[in-house]
Every structure is written in C-alpha cells, then in structure tokens.
C-alpha atoms as a PDB file:
ATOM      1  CA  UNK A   1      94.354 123.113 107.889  1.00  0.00           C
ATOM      2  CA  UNK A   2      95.037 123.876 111.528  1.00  0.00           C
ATOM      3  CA  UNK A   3      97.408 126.585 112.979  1.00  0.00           C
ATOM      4  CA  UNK A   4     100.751 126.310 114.405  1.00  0.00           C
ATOM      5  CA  UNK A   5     100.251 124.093 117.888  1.00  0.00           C
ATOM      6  CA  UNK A   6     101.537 125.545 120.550  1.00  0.00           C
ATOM      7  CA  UNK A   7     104.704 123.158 121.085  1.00  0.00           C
ATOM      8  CA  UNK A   8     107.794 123.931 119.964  1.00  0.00           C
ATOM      9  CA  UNK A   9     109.814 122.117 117.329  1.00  0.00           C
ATOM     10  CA  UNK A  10     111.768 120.387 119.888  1.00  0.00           C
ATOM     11  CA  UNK A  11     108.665 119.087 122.223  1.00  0.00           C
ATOM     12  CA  UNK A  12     107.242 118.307 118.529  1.00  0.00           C
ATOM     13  CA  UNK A  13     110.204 115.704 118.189  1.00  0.00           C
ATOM     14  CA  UNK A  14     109.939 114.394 121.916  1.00  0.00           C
ATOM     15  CA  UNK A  15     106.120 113.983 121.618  1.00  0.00           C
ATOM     16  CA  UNK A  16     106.308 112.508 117.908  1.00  0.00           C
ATOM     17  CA  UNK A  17     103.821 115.083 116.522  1.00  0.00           C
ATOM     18  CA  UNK A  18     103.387 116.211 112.709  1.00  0.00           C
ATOM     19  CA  UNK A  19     105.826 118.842 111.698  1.00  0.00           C
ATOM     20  CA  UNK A  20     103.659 120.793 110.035  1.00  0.00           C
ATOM     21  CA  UNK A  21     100.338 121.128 112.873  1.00  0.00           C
ATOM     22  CA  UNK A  22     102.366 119.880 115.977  1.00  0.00           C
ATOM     23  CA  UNK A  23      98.879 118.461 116.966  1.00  0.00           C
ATOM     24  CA  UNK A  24      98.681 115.052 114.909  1.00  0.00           C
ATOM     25  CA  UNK A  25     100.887 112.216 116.078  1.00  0.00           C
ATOM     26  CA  UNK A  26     102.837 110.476 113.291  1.00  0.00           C
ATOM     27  CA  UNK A  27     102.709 107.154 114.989  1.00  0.00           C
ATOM     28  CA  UNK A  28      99.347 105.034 116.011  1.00  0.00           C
ATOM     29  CA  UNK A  29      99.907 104.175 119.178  1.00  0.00           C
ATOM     30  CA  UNK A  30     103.029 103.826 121.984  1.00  0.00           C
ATOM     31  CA  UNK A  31     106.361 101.776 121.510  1.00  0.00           C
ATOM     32  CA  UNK A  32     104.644  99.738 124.269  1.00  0.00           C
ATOM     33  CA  UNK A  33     101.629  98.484 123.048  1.00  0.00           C
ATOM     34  CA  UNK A  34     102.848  96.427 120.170  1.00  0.00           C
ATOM     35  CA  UNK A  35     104.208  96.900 116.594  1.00  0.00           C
ATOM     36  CA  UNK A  36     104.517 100.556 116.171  1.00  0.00           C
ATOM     37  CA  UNK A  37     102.604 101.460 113.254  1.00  0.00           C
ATOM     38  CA  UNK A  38     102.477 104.589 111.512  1.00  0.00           C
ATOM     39  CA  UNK A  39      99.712 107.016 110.002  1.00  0.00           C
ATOM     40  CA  UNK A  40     100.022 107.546 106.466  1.00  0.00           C
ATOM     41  CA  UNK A  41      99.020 111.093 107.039  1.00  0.00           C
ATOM     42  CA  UNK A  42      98.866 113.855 109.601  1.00  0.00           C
ATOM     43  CA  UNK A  43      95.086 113.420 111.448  1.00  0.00           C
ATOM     44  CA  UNK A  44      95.153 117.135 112.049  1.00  0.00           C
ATOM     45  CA  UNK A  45      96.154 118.421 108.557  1.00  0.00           C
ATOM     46  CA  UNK A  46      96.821 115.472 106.501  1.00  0.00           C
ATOM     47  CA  UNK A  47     100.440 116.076 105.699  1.00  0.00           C
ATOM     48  CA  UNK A  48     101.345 112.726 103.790  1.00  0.00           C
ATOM     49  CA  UNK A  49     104.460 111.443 105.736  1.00  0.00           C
ATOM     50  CA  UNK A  50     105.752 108.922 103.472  1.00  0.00           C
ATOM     51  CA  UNK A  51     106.311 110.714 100.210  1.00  0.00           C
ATOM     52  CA  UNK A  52     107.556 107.894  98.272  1.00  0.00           C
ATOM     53  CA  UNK A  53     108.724 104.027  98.240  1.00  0.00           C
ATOM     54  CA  UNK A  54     112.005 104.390 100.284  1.00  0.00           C
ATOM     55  CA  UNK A  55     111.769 107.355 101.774  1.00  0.00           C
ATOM     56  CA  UNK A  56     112.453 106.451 105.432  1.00  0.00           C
ATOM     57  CA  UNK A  57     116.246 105.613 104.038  1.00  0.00           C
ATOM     58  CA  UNK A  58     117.255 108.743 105.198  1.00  0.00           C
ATOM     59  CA  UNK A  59     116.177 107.838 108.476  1.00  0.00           C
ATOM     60  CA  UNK A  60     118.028 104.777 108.637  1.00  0.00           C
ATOM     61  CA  UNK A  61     121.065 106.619 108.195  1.00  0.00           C
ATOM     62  CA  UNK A  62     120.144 108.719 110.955  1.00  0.00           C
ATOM     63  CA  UNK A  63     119.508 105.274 113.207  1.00  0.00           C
ATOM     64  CA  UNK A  64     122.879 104.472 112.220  1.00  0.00           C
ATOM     65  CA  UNK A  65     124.801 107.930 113.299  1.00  0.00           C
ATOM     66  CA  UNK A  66     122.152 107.901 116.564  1.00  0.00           C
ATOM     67  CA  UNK A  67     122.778 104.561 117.248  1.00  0.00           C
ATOM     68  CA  UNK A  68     126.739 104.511 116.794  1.00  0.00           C
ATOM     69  CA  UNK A  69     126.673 107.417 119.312  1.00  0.00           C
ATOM     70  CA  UNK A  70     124.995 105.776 121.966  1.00  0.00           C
ATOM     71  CA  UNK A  71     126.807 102.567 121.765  1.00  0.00           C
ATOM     72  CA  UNK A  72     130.430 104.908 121.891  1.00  0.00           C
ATOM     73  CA  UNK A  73     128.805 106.544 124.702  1.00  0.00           C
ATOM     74  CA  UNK A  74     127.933 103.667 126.631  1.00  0.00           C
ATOM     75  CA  UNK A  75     131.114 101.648 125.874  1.00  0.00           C
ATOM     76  CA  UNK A  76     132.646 104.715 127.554  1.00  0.00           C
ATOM     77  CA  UNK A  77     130.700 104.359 130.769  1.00  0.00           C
ATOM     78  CA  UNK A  78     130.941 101.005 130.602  1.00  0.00           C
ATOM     79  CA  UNK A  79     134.817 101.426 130.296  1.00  0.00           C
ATOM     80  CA  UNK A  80     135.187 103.679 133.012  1.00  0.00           C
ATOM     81  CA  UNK A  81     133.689 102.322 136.030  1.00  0.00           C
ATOM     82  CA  UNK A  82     134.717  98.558 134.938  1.00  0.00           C
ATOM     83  CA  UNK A  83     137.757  98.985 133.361  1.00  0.00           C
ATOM     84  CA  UNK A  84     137.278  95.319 131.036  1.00  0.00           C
ATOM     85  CA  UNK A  85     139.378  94.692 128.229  1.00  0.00           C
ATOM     86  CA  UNK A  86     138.266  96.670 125.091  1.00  0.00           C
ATOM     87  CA  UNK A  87     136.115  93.452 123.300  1.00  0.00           C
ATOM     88  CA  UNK A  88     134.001  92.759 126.814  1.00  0.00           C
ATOM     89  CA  UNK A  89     133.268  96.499 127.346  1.00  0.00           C
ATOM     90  CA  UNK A  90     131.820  96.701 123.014  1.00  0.00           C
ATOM     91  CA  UNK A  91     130.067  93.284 123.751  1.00  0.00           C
ATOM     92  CA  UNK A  92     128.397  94.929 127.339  1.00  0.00           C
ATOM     93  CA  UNK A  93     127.708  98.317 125.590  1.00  0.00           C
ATOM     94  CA  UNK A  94     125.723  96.438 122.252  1.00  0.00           C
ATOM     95  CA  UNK A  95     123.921  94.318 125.079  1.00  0.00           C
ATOM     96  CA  UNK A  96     122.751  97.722 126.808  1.00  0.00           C
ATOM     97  CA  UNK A  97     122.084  99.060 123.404  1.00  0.00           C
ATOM     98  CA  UNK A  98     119.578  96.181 122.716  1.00  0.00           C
ATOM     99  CA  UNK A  99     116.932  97.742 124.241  1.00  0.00           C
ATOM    100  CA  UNK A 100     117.639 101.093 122.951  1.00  0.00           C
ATOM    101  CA  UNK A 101     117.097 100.099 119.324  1.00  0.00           C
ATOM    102  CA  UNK A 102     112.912 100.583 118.779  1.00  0.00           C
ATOM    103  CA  UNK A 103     112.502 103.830 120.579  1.00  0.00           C
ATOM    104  CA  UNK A 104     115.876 105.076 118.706  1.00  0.00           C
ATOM    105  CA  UNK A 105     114.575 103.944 115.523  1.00  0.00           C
ATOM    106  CA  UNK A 106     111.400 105.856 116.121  1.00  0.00           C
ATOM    107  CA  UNK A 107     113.087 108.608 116.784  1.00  0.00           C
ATOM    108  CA  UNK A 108     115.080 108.376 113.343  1.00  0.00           C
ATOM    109  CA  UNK A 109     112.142 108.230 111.504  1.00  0.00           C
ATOM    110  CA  UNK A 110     110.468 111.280 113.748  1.00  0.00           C
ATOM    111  CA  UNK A 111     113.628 113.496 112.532  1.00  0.00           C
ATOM    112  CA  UNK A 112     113.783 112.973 108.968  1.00  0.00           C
ATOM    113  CA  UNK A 113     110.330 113.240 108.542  1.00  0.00           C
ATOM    114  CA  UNK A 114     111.097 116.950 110.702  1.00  0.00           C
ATOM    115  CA  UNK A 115     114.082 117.503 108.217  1.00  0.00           C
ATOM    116  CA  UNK A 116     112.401 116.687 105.423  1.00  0.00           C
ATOM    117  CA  UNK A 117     109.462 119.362 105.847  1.00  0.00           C
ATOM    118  CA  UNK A 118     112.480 121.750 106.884  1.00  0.00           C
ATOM    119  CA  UNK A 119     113.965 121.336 103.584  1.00  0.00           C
ATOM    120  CA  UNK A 120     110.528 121.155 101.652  1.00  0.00           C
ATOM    121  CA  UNK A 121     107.809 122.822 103.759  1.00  0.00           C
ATOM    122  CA  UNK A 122     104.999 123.215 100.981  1.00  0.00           C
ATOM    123  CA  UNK A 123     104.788 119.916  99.611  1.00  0.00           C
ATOM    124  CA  UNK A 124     101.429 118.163 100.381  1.00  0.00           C
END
C-alpha cells in the first residue's frame, strides 16, 4: 500500500481521490464524459469503497442536506435582486438547481465515503 499523497483531506474531496492514498480517484472518469461510474476499489491501494448493498444511503442523506442548502441559498439570491412572490422565486431557484444535481450528488457520495474511513479507518 502506498503512503499518504501529498494532498490534503480537503483537495482529496475537491479532486475526488481515495481517502485512504489520496492518489486513486474513486470515480472512472469526469461528470462530463458520460454516466459517472465508479471504481469498486481504490487503484492505488485497493480500499473497497462500497462496503455493502446500500451503503451510499448515507450519502443520499448528505445530497439531501447539500442540496436543500443550495436551493435556500439560491432562492435567497434569487429573492433579493428580483424581489418575485415567494412560489416564482422556489420555482426559479429548483430550475437553477437542475444543473447542480450530478456534480452535488458526486460530491455526496465523495464525503461519506471520506466520513466513513474517518469513523472506520482500518477496515479493508
């Protein structure tokens, strides 16, 4: 198994990289060039990153709390420099948020697998 990479835990969770090595992605290829498909395990040091058969639910419920966040936060801005009534500024803000949903789920997925090795740092 590899040594630490050099990148910190945070550039880790920008870059999508194996919590364990920081040099293996987790993902196959970019958001951008199709379905986003995952590695079943680390290429650097084979940490396995789906344990077991619904383990990404955690990271769902991080999608969720992500995901309500940025739709508050853009109803907000939304709100602000239009001033529409309260249903056409939530209907704008989930059309802006549209976008936002694959790289955001991604992301979920990216942190709980981080979180999980936190928690649980010498499983296999």
């Amino acid at each position: 198994m590899p040594t630490r990479g050099k990148a910190s835990v945070l550039r880790g969770i920008l870059r999508q990289l194996c919590p364990r090595c920081r040099i293996g992605g987790i993902f196959r290829s970019s958001i951008f060039r199709g379905f986003p498909a995952m590695y079943d395990r680390c290429p650097a040091c084979g940490l396995k990153f789906e344990r077991e058969e619904g383990y990404f639910l955690g990271a769902m419920i991080i999608d969720y709390g992500l995901g309500l966040l940025v739709v508050s936060l853009l109803a907000a801005v939304l709100w602000v420099f239009t001033r529409w009534r309260f249903e056409k500024t939530v209907l704008g803000a989930l059309l802006l948020f549209l976008p936002v949903i694959p790289p955001l789920t991604r992301l979920g997925r990216v942190l709980w697998i981080y979180f999980d090795q936190f928690i649980d740092p010498q499983r296999r």
